[in-house]
Protein backbone atom coordinates (compact mmCIF):
# COMPACT_ATOMS: atom_id res chain seq x y z
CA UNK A 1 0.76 -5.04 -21.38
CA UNK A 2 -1.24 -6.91 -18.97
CA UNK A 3 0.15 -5.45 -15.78
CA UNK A 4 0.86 -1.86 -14.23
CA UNK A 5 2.81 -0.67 -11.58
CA UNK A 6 1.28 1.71 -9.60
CA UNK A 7 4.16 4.74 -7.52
CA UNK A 8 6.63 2.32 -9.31
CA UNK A 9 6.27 -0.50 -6.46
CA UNK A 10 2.90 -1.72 -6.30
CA UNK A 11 2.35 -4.24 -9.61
CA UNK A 12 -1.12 -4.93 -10.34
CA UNK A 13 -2.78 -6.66 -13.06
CA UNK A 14 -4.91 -3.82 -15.35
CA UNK A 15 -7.96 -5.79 -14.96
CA UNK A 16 -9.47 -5.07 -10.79
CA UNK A 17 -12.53 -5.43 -9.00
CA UNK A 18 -14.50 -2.45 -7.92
CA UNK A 19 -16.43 -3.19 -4.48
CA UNK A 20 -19.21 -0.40 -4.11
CA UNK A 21 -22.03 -3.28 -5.20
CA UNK A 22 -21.07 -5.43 -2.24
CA UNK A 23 -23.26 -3.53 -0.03
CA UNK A 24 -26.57 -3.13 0.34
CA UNK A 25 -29.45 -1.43 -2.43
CA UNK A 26 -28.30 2.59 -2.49
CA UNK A 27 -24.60 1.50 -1.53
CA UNK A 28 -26.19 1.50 2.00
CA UNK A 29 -26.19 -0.94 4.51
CA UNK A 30 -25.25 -4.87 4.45
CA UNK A 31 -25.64 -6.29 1.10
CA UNK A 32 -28.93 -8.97 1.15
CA UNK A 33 -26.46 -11.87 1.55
CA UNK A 34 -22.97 -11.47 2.73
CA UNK A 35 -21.54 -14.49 2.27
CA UNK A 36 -22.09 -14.10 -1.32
CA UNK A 37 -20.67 -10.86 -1.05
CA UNK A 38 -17.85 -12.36 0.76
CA UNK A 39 -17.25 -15.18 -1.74
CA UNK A 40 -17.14 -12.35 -4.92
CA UNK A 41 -14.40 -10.91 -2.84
CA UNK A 42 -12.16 -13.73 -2.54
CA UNK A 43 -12.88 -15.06 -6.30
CA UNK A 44 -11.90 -11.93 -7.62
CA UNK A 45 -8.79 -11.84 -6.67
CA UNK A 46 -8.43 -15.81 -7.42
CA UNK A 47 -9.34 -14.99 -10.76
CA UNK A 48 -6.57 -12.60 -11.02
CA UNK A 49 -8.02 -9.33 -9.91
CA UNK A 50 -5.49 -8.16 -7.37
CA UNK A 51 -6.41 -4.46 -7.76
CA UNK A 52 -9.39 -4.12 -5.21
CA UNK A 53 -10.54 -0.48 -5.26
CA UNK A 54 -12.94 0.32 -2.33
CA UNK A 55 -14.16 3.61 0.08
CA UNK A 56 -15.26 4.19 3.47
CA UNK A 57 -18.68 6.20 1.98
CA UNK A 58 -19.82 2.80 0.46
CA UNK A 59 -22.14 0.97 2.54
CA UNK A 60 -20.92 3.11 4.46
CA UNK A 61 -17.83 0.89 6.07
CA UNK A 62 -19.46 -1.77 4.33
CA UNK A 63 -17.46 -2.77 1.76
CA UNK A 64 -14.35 -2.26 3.55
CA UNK A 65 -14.95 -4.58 6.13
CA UNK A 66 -16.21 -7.11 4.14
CA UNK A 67 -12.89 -6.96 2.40
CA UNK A 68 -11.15 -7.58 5.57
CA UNK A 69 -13.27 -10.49 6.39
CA UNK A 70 -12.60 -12.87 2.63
CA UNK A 71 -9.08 -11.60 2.10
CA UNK A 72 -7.23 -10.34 5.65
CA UNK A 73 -4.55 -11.66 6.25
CA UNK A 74 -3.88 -10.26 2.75
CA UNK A 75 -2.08 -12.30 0.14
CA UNK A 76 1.29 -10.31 -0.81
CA UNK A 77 0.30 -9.15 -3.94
CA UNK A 78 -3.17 -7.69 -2.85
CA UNK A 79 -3.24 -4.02 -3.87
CA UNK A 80 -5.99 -2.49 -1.79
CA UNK A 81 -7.13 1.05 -2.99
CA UNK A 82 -9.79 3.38 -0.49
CA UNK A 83 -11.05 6.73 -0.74
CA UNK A 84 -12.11 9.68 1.98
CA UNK A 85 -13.75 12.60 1.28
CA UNK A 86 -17.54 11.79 1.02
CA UNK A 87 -20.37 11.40 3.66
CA UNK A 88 -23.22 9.40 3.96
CA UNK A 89 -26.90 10.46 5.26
CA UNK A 90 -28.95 8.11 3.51
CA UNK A 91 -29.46 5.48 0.17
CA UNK A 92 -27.82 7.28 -2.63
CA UNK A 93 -26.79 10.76 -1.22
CA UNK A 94 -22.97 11.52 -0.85
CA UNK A 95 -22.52 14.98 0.81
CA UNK A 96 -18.94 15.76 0.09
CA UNK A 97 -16.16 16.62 3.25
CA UNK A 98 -12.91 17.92 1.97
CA UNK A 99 -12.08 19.14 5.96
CA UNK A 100 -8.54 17.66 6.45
CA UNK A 101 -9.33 16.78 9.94
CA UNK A 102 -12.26 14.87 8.58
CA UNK A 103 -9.99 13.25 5.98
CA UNK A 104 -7.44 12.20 8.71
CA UNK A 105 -10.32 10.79 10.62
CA UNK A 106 -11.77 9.05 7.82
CA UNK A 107 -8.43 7.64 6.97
CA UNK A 108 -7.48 6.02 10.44
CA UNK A 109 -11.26 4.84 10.79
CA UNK A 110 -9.87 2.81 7.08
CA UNK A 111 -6.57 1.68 8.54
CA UNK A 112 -9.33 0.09 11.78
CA UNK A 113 -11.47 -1.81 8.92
CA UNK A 114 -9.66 -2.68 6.50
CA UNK A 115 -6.91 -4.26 9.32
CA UNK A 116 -4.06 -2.53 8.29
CA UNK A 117 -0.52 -0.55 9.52
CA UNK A 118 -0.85 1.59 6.47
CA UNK A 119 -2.89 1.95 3.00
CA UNK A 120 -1.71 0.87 -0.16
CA UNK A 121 -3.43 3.90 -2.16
CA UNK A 122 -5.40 6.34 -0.60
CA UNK A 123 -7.31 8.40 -2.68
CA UNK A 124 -9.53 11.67 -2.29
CA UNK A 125 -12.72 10.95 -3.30
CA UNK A 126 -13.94 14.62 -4.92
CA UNK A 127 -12.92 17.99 -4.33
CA UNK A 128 -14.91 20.08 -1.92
CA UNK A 129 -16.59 23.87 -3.43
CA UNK A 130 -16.12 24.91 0.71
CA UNK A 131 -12.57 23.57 1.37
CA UNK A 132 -9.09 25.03 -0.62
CA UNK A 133 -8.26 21.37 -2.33
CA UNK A 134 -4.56 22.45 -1.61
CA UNK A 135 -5.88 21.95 2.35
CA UNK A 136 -7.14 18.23 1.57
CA UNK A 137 -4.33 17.02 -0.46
CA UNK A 138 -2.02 18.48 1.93
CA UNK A 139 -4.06 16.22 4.76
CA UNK A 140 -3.20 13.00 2.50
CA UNK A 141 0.45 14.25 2.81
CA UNK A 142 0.67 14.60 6.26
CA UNK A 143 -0.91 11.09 6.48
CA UNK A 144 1.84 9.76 4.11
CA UNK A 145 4.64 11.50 5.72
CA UNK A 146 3.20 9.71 8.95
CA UNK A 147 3.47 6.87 7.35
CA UNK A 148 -0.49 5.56 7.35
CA UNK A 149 -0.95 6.00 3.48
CA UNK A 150 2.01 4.26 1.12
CA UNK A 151 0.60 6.46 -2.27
CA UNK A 152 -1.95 9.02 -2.52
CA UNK A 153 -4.42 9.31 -5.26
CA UNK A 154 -7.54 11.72 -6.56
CA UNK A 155 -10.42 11.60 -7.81
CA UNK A 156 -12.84 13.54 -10.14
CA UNK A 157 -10.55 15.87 -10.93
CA UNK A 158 -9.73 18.08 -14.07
CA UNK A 159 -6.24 19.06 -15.02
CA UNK A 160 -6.27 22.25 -12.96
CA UNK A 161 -6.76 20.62 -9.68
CA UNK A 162 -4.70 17.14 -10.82
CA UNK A 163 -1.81 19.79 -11.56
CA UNK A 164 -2.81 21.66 -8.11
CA UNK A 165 -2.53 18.21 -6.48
CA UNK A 166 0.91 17.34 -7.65
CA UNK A 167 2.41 20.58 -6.65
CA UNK A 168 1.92 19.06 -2.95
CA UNK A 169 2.05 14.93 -3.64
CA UNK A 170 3.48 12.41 -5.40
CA UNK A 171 0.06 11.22 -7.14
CA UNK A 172 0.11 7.84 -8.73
CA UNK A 173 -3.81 7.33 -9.71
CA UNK A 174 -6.94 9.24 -10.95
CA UNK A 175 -10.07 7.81 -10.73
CA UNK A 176 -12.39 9.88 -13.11
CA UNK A 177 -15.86 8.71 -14.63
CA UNK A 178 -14.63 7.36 -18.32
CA UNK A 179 -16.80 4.83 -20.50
CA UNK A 180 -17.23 4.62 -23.98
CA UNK A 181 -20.57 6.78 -23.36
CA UNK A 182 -18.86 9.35 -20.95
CA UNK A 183 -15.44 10.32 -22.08
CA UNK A 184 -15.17 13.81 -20.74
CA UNK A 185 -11.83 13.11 -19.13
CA UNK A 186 -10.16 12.41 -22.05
CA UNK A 187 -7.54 15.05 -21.73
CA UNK A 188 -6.86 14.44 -18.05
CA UNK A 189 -6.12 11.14 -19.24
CA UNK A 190 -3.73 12.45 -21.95
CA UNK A 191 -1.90 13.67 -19.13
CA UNK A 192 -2.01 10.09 -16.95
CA UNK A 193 -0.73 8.33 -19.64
CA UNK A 194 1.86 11.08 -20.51
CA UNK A 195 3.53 10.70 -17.02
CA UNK A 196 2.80 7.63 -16.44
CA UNK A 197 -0.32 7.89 -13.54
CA UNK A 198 -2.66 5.23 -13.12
CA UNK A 199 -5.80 5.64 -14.31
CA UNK A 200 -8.75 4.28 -12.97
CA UNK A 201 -12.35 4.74 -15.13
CA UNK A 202 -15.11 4.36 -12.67
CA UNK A 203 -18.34 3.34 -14.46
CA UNK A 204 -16.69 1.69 -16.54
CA UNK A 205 -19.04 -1.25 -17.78
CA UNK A 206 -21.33 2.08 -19.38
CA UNK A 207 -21.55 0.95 -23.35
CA UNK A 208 -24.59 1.27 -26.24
CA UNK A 209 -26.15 -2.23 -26.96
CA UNK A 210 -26.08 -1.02 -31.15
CA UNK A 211 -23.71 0.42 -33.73
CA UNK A 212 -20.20 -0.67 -33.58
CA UNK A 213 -19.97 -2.21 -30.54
CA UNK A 214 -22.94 -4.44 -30.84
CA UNK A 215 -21.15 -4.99 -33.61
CA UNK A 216 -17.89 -6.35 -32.12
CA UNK A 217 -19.76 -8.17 -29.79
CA UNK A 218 -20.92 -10.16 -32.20
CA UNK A 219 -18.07 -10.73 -33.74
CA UNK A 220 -16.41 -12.00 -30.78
CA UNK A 221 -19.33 -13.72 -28.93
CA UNK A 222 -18.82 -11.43 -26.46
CA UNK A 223 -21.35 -8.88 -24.47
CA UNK A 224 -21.11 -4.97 -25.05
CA UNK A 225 -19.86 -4.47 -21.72
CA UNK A 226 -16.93 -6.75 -22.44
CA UNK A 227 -16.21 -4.98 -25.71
CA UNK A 228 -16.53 -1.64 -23.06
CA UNK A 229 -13.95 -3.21 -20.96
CA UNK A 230 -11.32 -4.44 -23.98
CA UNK A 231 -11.51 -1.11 -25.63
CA UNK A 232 -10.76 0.96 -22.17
CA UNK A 233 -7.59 -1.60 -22.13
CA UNK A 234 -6.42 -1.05 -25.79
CA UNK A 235 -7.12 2.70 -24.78
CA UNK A 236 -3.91 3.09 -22.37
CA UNK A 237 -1.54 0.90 -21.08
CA UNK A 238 -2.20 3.10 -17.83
CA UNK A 239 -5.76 2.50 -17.58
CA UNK A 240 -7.03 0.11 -15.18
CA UNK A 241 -10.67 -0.42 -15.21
CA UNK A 242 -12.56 -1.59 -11.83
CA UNK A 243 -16.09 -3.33 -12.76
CA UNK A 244 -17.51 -3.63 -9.88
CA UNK A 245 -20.43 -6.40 -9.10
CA UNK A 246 -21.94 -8.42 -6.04
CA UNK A 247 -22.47 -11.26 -8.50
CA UNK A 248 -20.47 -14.08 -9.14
CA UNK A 249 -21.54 -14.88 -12.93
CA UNK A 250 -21.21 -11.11 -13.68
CA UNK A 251 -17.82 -11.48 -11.79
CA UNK A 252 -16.86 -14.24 -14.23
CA UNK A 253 -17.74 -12.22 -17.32
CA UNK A 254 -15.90 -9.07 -16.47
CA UNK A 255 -12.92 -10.75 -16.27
CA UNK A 256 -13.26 -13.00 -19.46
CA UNK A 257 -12.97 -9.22 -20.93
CA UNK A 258 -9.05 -9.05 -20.29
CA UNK A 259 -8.73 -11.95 -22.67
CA UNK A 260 -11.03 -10.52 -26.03
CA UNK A 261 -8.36 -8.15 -27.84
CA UNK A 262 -10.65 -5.50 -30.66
CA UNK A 263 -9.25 -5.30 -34.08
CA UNK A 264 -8.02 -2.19 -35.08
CA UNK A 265 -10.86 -1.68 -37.43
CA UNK A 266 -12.83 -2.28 -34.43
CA UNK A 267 -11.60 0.46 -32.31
CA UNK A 268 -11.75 3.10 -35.08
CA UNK A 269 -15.09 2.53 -35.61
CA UNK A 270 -16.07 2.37 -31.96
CA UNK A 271 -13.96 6.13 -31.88
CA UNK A 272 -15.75 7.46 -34.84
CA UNK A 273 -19.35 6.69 -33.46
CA UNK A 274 -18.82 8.21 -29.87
C-alpha cells in the first residue's frame, strides 16, 4: 500500500518530507541559503511527497513560512502537518509549553504563516510535567470545534497519555521517535496500526552502516538509510516516515527509498539483530 488516509479524508502518499533542516544550524534562524531551501520544498512534493510535516518551534517560524513561500497557494492534495507545544530560547534548546492558552496562541500564529483558514493536522508536540495533558489536548479541541484545526494529532507519547488523549479527541497521528536503532515505541505503534492511526517515526533515517542492513544495502545498491526507510514501510501500512533534509541530492535519495521493497529474509534478519 503506497498511500494512507489520514481522519479518513486526507490521502497522502506514505513516503513525506520532514522540514526541521530547512532552517538554519540548531533549527534556528534562516537556513544559509533560502532559495535552496525553498526549491527542496517545492521538489518534494513534485517528487511525490505530499505529506509535509512541519512546527512553529523550528527555526523558530522558519520552516513554516518558507513552506508558504514554494508551495502557497497550495496544490489540492498538499497535506500540511504542524505542531505547538515547544519554545525556543536559543540553537538546540526546546523548553516545552503545554499552557492551552499558549497552544491556542501558537496555533493561530500557524494559521498567520503557513496562510491558511484552518490546519490540516495539528499536532501537540510533547506533553508538559507542569500542565494536566487532558488541559492541552482539550485546547486542540476547542481549536477544532472552532474550526482552525481539521485533525488533531500527538506526539511523544506512550499508551497512557495516547489513550488519555483519545478520551477527549478524535486523534488520527502519532509522531514518536522510531528507527531501526530506537524502537521504544513499538507497542504504541501496535496500537496505531490496530486502529488504524497514522504513524509518523521522526528520526527516521537513524540505521547501523554493518550487519544486516549493510547487508541489504548491498544487495540492492542502495544506502543504509534507504534500507532504514523501506523496512519502516514494510513495518506498517500506517507508518509514514518524514526524512527530513535541506538538500536536494539527499532529497532525491530519500525518496528513491519508496521504490526498494526488502525480502522477507531481509527483514527477519534486520529484526533479529536489533
Amino acid at each position: 500500500m503506497t498511500t494512507f488516509t489520514i481522519g479518513g479524508d486526507l490521502e497522502v502518499r506514505r513516503l513525506g518530507f520532514g522540514a526541521m533542516r530547512i532552517t538554519g544550524p540548531g533549527i534556528w534562524g534562516p537556513p544559509p541559503d533560502r532559495d535552496a531551501a525553498v526549491a527542496v520544498v517545492r521538489r518534494a512534493y513534485e517528487l511525490g511527497c505530499n505529506l509535509i510535516d512541519t512546527a512553529d518551534s523550528y527555526g523558530p517560524h522558519v520552516s513554516e513560512e518558507i513552506i508558504a513561500e514554494a508551495l502557497h497557494p497550495y496544490p489540492d492534495d498538499l497535506v500540511i502537518a504542524t505542531k505547538g507545544g515547544l519554545e525556543r530560547t536559543g540553537p538546540n534548546r526546546w523548553p516545552v509549553n503545554g499552557d492551552p492558552a499558549y497552544l491556542k496562541r501558537a496555533c493561530e500564529d500557524s494559521l498567520r504563516r503557513l496562510k491558511v483558514d484552518r490546519i490540516d493536522v495539528y499536532q501537540h508536540d510533547r506533553p508538559d510535567p507542569d500542565v494536566p495533558y487532558a488541559e492541552s489536548i482539550g485546547a486542540l479541541n476547542e481549536l477544532q470545534d472552532e474550526g482552525k484545526i481539521r485533525h488533531v494529532g500527538v506526539s511523544n507519547v506512550g499508551r497512557t497519555q495516547l489513550a488519555e488523549a483519545r478520551e477527549i479527541v478524535d486523534v488520527v497521528t502519532v509522531q514518536n521517535r522510531f528507527n531501526l536503532t530506537d524502537r521504544g515505541s513499538e507497542r504504541v505503534l501496535d496500537v496505531c496500526t490496530e486502529e488504524g492511526i497514522g504513524f509518523i517515526p521522526w528520526r527516521p533515517l537513524a540505521a547501523p552502516d554493518d550487519g544486516p542492513v549493510a547487508e541489504a544495502a548491498r544487495q540492492h545498491d542502495a544506502t543504509p538509510s534507504q534500507v532504514a526507510l523501506a523496512w519502516l514501510l514494510q513495518r506498517s501500512e500506517v507508518m509514514l516516515p518524514i526524512p527530513g533534509t535541506g538538500s536536494l541530492e539527499h532529497l532525491e535519495a530519500n525518496v528513491a527509498a519508496r521504490d526498494l521493497r526488502l525480502e522477507p529474509d531481509e527483514v527477519a534478519a534486520i529484526d533479529a539483530a536489533a
